[in-house]
C-alpha atoms as a PDB file:
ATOM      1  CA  UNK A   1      20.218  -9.179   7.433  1.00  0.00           C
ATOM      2  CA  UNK A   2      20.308  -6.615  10.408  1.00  0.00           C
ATOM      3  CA  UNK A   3      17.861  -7.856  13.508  1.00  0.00           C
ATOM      4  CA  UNK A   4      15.686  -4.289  12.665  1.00  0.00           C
ATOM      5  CA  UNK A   5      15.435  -5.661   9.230  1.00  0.00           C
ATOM      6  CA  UNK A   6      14.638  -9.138  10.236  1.00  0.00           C
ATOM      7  CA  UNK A   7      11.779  -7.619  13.121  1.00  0.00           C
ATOM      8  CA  UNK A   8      10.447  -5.717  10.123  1.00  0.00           C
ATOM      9  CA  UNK A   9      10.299  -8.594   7.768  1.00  0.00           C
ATOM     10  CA  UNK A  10       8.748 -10.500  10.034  1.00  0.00           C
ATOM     11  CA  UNK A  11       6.362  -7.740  11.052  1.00  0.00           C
ATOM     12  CA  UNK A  12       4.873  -6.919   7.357  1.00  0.00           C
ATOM     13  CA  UNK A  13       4.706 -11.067   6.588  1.00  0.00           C
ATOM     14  CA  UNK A  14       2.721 -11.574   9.880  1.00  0.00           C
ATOM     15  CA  UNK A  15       0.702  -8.624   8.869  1.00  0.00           C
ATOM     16  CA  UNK A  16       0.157  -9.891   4.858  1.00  0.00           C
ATOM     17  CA  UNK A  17      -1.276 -13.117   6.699  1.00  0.00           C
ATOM     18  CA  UNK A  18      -3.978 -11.062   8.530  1.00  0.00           C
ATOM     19  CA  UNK A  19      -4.693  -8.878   5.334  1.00  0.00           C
ATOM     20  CA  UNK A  20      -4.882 -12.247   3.455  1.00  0.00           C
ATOM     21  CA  UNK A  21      -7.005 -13.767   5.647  1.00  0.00           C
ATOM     22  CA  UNK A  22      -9.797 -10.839   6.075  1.00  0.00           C
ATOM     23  CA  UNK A  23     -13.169 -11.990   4.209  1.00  0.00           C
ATOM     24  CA  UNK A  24     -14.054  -8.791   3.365  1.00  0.00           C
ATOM     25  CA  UNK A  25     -12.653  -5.790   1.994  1.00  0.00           C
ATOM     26  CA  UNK A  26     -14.324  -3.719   4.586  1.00  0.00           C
ATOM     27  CA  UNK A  27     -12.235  -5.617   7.260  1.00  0.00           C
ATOM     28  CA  UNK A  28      -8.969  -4.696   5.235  1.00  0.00           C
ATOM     29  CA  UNK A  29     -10.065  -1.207   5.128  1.00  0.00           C
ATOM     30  CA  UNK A  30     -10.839  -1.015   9.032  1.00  0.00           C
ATOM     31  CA  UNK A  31      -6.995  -2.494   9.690  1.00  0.00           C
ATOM     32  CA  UNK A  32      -5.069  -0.220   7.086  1.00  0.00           C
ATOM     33  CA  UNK A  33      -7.178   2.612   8.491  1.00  0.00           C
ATOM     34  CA  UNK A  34      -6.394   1.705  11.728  1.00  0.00           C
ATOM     35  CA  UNK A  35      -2.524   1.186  11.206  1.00  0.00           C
ATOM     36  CA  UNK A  36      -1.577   4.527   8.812  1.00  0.00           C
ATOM     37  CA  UNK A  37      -1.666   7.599   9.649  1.00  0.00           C
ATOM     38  CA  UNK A  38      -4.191   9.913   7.104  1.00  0.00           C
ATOM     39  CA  UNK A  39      -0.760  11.060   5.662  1.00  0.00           C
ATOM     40  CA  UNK A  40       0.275   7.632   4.732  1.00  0.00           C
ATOM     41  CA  UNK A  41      -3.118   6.678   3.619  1.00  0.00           C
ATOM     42  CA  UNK A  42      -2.722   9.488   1.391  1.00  0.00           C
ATOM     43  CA  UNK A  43       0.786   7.803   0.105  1.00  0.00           C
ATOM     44  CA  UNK A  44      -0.963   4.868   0.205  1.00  0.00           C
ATOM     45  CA  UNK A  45      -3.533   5.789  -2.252  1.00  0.00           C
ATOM     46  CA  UNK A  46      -1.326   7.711  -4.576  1.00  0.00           C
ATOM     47  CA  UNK A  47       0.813   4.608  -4.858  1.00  0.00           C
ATOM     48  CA  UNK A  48      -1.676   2.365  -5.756  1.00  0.00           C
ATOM     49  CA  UNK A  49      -3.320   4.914  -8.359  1.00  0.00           C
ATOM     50  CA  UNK A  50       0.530   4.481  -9.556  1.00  0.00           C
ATOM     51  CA  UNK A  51       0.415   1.008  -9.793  1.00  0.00           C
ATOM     52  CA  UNK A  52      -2.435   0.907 -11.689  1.00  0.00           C
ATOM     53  CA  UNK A  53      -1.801   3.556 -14.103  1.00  0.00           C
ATOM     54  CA  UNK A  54       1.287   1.412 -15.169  1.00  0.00           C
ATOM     55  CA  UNK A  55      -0.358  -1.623 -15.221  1.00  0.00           C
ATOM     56  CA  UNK A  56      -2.465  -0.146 -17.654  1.00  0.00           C
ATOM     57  CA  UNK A  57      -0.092   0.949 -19.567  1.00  0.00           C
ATOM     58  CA  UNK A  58      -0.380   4.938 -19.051  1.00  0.00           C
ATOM     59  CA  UNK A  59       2.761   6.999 -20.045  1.00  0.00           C
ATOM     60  CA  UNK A  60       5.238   8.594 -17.308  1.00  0.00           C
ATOM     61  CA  UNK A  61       3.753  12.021 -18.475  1.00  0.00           C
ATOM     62  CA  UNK A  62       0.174  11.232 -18.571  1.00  0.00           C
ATOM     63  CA  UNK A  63       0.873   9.577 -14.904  1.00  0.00           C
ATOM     64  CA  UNK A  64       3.014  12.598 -13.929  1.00  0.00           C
ATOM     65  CA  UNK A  65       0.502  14.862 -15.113  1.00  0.00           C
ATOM     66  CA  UNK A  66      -2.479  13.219 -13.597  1.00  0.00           C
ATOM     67  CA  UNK A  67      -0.702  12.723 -10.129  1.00  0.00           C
ATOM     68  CA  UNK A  68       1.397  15.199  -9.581  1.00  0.00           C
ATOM     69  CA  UNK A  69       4.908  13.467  -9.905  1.00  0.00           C
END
């Protein structure tokens, strides 16, 4: 693994360990918020509506049609 891969690795595992160790969602919020720009909180989101729409078990067209990819 490259040294900007390992820096980045290390980076998002030290950063899961703060997220994972926030009591409340509200803190969670206040760091992403903090962190992304409103254009990756906007990927953000749209992933995670992703996510979920697989996880429940939603079609590729019905997701494509209901986000827009």
């Amino acid at each position: 693994m490259s040294s900007e891969k390992q820096i980045v690795s290390h980076a998002m595992r030290e950063l899961a360990g703060v997220l994972s160790q926030s009591r409340h969602a509200g803190e969670v919020y206040d760091i992403l918020f903090a962190l992304l720009t409103p254009r990756e909180r906007d990927a953000l989101a749209s992933r995670w509506r992703l996510v979920k729409m697989l996880i429940e078990g939603n079609t590729q067209r019905k997701i494509s049609e209901e986000l827009g990819i």
